[in-house]
C-alpha atoms as a PDB file:
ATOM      1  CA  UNK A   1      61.744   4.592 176.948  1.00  0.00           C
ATOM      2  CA  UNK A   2      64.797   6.469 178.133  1.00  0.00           C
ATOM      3  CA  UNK A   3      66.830   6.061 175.677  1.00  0.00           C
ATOM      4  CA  UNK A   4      63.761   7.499 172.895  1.00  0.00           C
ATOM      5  CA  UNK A   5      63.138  10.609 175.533  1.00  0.00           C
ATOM      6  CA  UNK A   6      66.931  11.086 175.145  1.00  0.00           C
ATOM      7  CA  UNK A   7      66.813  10.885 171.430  1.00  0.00           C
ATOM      8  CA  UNK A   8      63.303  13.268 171.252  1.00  0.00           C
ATOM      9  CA  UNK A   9      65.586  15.577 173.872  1.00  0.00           C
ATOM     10  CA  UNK A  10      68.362  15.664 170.745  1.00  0.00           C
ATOM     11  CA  UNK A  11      66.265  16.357 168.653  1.00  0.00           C
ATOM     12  CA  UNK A  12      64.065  19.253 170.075  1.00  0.00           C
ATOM     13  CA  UNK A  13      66.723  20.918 171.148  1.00  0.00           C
ATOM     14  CA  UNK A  14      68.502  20.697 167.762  1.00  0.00           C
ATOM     15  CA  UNK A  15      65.589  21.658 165.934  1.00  0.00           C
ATOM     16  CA  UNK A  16      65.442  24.757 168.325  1.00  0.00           C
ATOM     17  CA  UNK A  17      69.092  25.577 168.018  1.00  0.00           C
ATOM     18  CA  UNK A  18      68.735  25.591 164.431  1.00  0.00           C
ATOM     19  CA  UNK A  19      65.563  27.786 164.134  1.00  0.00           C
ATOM     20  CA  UNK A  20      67.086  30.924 166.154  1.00  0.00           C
ATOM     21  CA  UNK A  21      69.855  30.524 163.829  1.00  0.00           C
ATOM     22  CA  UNK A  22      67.530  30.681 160.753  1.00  0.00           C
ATOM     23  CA  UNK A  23      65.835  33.782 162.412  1.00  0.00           C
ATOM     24  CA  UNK A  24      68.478  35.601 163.053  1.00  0.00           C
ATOM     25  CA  UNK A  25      70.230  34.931 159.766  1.00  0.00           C
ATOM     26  CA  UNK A  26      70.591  37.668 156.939  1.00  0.00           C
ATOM     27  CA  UNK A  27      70.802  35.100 153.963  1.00  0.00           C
ATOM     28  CA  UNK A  28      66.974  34.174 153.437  1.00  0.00           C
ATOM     29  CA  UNK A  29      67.432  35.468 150.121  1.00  0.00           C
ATOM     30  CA  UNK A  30      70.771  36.082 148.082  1.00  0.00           C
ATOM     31  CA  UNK A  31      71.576  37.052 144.286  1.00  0.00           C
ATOM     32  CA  UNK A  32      73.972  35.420 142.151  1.00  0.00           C
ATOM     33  CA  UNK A  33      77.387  36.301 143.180  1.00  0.00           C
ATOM     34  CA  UNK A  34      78.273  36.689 139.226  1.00  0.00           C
ATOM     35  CA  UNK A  35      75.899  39.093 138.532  1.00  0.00           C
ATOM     36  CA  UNK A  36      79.048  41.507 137.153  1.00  0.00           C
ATOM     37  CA  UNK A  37      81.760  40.461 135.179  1.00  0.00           C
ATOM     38  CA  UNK A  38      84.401  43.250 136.318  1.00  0.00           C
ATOM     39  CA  UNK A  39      83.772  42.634 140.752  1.00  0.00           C
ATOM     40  CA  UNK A  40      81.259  40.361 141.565  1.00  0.00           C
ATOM     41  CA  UNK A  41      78.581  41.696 143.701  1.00  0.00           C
ATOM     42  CA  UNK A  42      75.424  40.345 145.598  1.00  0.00           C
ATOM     43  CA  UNK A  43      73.010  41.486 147.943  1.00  0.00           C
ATOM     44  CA  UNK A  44      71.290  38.735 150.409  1.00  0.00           C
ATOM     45  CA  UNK A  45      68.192  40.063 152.547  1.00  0.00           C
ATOM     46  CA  UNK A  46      66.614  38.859 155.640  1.00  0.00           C
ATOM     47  CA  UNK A  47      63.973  39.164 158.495  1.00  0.00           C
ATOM     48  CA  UNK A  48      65.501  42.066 159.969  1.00  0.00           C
ATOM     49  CA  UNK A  49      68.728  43.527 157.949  1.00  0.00           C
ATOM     50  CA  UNK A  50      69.099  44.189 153.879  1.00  0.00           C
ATOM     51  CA  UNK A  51      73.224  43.434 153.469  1.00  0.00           C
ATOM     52  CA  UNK A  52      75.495  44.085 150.223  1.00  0.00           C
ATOM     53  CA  UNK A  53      78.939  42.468 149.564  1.00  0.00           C
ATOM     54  CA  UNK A  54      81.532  42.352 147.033  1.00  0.00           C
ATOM     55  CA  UNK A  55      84.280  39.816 146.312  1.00  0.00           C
ATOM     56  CA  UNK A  56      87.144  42.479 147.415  1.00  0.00           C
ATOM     57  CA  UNK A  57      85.932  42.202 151.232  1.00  0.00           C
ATOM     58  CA  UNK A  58      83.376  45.374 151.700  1.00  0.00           C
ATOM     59  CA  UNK A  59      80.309  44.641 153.119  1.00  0.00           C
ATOM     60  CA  UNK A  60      77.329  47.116 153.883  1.00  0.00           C
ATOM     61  CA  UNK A  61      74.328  46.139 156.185  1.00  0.00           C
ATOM     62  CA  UNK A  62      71.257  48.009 156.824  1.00  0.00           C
ATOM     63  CA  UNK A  63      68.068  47.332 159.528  1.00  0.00           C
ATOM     64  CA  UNK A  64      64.258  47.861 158.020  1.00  0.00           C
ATOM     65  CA  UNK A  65      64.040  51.369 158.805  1.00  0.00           C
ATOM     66  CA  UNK A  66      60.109  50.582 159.777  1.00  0.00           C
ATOM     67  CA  UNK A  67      57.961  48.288 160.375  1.00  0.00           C
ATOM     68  CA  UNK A  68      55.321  49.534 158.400  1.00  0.00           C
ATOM     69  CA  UNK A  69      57.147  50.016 155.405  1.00  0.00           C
ATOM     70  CA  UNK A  70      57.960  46.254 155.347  1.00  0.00           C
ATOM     71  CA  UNK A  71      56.098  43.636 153.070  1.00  0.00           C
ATOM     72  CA  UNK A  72      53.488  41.842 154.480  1.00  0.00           C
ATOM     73  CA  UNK A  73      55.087  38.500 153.582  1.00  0.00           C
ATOM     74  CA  UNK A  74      58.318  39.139 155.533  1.00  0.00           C
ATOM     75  CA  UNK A  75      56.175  40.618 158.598  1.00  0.00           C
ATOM     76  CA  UNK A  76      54.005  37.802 158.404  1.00  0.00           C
ATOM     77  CA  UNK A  77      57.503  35.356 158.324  1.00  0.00           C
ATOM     78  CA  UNK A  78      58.632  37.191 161.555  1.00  0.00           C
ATOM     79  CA  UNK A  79      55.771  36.315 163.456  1.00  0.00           C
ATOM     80  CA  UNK A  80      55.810  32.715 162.259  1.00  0.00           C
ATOM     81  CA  UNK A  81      59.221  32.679 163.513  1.00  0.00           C
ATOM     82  CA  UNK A  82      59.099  34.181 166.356  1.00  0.00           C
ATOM     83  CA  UNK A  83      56.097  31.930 167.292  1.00  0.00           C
ATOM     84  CA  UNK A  84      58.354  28.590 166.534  1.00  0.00           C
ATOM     85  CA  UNK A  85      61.436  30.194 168.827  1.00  0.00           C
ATOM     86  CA  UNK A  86      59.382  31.073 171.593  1.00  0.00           C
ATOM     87  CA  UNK A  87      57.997  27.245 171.561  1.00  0.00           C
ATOM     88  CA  UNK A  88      60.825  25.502 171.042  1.00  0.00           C
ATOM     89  CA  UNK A  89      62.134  27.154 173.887  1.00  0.00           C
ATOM     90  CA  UNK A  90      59.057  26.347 175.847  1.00  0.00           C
ATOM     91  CA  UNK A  91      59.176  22.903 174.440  1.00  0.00           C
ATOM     92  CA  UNK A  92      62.707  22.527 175.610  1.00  0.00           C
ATOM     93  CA  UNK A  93      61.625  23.263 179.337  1.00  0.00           C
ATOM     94  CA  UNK A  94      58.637  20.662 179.529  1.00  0.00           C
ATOM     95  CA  UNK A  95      60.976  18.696 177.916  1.00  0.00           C
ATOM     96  CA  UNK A  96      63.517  18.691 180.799  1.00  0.00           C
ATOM     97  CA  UNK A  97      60.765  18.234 183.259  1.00  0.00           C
ATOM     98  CA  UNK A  98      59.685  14.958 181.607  1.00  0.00           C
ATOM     99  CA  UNK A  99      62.785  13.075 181.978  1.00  0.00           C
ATOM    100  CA  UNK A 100      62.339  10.208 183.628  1.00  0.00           C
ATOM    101  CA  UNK A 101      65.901  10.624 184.520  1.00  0.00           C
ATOM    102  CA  UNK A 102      65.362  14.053 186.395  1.00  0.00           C
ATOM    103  CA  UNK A 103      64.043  14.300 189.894  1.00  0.00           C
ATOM    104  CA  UNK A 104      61.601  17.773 189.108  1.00  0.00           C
ATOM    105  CA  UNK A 105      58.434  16.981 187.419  1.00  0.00           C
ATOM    106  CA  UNK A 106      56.475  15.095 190.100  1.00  0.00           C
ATOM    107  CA  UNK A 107      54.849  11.632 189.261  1.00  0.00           C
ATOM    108  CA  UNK A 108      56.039   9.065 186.359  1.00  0.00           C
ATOM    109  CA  UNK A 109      52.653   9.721 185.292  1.00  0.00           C
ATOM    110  CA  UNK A 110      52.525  12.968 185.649  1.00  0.00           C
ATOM    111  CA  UNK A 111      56.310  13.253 183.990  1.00  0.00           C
ATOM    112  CA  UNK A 112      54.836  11.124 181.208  1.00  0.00           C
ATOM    113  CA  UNK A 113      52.470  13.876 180.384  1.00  0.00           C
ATOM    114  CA  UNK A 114      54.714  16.955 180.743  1.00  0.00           C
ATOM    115  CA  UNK A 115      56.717  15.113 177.909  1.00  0.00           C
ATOM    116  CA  UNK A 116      53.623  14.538 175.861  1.00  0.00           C
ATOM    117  CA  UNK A 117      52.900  18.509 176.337  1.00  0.00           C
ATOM    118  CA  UNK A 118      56.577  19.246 175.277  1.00  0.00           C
ATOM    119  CA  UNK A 119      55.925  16.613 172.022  1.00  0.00           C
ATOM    120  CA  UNK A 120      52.870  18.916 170.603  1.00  0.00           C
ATOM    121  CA  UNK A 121      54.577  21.921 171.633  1.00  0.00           C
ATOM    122  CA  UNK A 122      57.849  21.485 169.771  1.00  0.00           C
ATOM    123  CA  UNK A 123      55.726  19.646 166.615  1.00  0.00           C
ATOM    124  CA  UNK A 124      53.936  22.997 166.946  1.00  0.00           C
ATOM    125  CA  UNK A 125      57.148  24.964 166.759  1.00  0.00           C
ATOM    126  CA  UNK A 126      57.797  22.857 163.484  1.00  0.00           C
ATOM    127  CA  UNK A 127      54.977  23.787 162.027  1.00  0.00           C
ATOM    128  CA  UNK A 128      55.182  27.431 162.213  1.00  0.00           C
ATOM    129  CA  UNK A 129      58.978  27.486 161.080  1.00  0.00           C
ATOM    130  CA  UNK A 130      57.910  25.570 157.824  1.00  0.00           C
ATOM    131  CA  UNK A 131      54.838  27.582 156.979  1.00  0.00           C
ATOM    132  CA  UNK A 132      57.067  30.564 157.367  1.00  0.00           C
ATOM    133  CA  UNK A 133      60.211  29.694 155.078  1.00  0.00           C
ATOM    134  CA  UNK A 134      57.858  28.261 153.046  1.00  0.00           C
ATOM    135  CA  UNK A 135      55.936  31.053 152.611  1.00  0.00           C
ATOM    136  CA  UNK A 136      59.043  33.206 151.997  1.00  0.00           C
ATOM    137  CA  UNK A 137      60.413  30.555 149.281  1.00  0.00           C
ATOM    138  CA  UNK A 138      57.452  30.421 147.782  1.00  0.00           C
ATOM    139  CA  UNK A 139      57.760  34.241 147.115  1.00  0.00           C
ATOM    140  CA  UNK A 140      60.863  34.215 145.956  1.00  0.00           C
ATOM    141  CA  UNK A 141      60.158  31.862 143.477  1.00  0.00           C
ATOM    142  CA  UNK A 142      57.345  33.119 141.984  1.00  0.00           C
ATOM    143  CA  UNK A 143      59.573  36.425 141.808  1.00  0.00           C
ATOM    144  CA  UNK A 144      62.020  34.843 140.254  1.00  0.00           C
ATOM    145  CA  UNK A 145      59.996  32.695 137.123  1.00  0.00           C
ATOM    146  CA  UNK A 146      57.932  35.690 136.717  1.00  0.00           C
ATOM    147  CA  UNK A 147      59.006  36.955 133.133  1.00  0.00           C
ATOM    148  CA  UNK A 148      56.903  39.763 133.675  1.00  0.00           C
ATOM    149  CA  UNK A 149      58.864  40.744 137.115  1.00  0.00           C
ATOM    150  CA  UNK A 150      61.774  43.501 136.239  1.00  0.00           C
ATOM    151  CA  UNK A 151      63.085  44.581 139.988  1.00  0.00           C
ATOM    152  CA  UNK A 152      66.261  42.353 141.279  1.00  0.00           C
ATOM    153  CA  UNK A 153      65.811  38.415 141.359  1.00  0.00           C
ATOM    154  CA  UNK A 154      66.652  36.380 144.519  1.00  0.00           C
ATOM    155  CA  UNK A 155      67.588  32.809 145.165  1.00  0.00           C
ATOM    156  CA  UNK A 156      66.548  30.967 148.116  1.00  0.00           C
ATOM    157  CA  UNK A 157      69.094  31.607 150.736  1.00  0.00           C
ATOM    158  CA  UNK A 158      71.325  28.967 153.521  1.00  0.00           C
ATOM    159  CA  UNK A 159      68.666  30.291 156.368  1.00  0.00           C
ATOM    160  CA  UNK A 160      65.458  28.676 154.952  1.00  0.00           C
ATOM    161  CA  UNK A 161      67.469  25.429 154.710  1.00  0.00           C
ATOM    162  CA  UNK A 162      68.601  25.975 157.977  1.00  0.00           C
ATOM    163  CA  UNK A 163      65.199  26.954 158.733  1.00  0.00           C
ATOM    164  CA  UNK A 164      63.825  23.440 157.432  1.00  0.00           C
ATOM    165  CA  UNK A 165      65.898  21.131 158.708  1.00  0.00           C
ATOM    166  CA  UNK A 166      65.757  22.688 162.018  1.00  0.00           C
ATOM    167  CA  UNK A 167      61.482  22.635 161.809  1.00  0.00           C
ATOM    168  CA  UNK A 168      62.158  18.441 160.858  1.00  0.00           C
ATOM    169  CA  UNK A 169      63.847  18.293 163.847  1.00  0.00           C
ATOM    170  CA  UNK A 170      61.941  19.202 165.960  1.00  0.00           C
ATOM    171  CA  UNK A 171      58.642  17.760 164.376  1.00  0.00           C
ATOM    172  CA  UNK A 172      60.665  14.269 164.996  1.00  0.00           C
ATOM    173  CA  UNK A 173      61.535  15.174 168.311  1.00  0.00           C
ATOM    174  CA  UNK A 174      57.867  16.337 169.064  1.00  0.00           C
ATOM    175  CA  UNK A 175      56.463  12.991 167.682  1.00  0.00           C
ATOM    176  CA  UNK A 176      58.994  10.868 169.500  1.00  0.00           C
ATOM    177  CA  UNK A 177      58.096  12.614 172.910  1.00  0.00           C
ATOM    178  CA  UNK A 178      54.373  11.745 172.219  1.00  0.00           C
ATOM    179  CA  UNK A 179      55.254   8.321 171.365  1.00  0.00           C
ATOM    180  CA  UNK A 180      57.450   8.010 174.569  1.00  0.00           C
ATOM    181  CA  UNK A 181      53.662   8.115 176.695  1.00  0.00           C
ATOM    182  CA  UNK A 182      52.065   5.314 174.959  1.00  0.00           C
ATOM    183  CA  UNK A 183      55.205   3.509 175.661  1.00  0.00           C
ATOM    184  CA  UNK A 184      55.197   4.079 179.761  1.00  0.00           C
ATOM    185  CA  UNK A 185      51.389   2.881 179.440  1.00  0.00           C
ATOM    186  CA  UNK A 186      52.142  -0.044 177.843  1.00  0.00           C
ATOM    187  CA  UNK A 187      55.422  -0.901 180.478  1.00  0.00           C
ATOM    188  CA  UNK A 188      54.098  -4.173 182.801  1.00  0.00           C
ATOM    189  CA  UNK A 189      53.694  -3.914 185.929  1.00  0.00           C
ATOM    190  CA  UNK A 190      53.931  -5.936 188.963  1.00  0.00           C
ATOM    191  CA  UNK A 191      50.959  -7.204 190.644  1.00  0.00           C
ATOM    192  CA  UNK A 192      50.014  -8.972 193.604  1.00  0.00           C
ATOM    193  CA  UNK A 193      47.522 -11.082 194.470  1.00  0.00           C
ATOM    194  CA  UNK A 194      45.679 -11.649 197.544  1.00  0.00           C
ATOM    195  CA  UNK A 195      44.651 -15.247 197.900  1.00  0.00           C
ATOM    196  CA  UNK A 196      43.255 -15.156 201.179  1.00  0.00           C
ATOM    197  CA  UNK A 197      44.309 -16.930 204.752  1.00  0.00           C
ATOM    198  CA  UNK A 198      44.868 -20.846 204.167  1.00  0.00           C
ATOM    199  CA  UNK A 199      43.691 -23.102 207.237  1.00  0.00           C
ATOM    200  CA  UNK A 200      45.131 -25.867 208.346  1.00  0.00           C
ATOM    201  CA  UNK A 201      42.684 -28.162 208.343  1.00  0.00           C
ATOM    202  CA  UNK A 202      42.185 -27.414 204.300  1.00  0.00           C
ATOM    203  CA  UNK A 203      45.828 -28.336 203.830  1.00  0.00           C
ATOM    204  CA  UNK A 204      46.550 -31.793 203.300  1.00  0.00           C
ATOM    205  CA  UNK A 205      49.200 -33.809 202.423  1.00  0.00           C
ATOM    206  CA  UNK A 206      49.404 -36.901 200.122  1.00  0.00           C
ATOM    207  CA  UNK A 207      51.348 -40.305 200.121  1.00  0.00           C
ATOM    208  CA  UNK A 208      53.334 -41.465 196.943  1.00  0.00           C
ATOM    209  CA  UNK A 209      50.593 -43.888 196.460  1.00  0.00           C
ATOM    210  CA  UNK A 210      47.744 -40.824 196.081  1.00  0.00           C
ATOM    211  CA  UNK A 211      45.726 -41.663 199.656  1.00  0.00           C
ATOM    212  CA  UNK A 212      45.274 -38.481 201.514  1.00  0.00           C
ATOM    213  CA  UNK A 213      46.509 -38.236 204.852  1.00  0.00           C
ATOM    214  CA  UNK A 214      43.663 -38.384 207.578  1.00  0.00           C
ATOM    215  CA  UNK A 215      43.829 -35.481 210.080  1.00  0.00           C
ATOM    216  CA  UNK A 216      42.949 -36.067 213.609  1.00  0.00           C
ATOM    217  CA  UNK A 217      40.232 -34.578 215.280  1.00  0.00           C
ATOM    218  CA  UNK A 218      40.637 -31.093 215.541  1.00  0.00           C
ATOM    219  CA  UNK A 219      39.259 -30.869 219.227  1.00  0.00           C
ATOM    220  CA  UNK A 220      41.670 -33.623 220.338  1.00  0.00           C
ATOM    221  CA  UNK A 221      44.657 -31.639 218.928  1.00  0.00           C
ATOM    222  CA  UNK A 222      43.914 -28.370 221.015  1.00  0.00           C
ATOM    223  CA  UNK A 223      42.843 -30.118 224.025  1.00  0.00           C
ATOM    224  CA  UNK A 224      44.426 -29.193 227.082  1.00  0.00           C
ATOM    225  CA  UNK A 225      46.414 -32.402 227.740  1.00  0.00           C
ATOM    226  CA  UNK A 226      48.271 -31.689 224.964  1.00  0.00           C
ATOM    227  CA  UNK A 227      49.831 -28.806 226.351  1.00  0.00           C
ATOM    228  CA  UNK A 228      51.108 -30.717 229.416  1.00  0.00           C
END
């Protein structure tokens, strides 16, 4: 069980290391860099900045100037985004508190369901970071195979990749955690039984030849000669 909280611990924290690097990437979309035959150029968008580049070294970057003036796709991506950060960094707290190798957290039973609550929180995280770079893929390529679309096409960018592998993570991680409960329940545990005071006079002993061995009386035994 340690060892697959250590491996769910990897693998949150992974996932969650890779999703603020998806968020706060600028390449969620990108054109082809040979787009002009004299310099290449390309232009790669993301969340929060719009960013040109050419192949002799310039480079130009530019915030959303407002919020409201934003598509509803990429405001709707932020928010998904946001949401899988702000869990995964939640996630990653519950999930130091359910170590069985930390001394915080209380209980084994109790630690066994702060990990479960860090599981469902970081398979939530998951969640939201692939509903929101798939929603933003799926724009850009319906864009892009749209003969009828004449503005600048877009490829999908290294973020939502980044984005994806770092929701798988921590979907495994999240599962693994949940797992890791069902596993403590199922651990044995010692037990003791109470069998009750034996007398004396129940316990007998036998010869090799299987007679039992005839006790004497028990008043003669505790008589007060005996004691002399």
């Amino acid at each position: 069980m340690f060892r697959a909280q250590i491996s769910a611990l990897v693998f949150g924290v992974g996932g969650f290391g890779a999703l603020v690097a998806a968020t706060a990437s600028n390449e969620w979309k990108v054109t082809t860099r040979a787009s002009s035959v004299i310099t290449a150029t390309w232009v790669y968008q993301g969340l929060w900045m719009n960013c040109a580049g050419t192949a002799l070294g310039s480079f130009h970057g530019r915030q959303h100037f407002t919020i409201f003036k934003v598509e509803g796709y990429i405001q709707a991506c932020r928010g998904l985004m946001i949401a899988a950060v702000s869990l995964g960094f939640f996630g990653s707290i519950f999930a130091l508190f359910g170590m069985k190798c930390t001394k915080v957290g209380g209980s084994d039973k109790a630690k066994a369901k702060i990990a479960c609550l860090a599981g469902i929180v970081f398979i939530l995280s998951g969640l939201c970071s692939m509903t929101g770079c798939s929603l933003y893929a799926n724009k850009i390529t319906t864009e892009f195979f749209d003969p009828l679309f004449v503005e600048q096409k877009y490829e999908l960018g290294a973020a939502l990749f980044i984005g994806w592998a770092g929701a798988s993570l921590c979907i495994i991680g999240g599962v693994i955690f949940c797992f890791s409960i069902s596993d403590n329940n199922k651990a044995p545990r010692m037990g003791y039984t109470y069998n009750g005071a034996t007398s004396i006079m129940s316990s007998r002993t036998k010869y090799h030849g299987g007679e039992d061995f005839k006790t004497t009386n028990p008043s003669k035994q505790f008589d007060k000669n005996a004691y002399v």
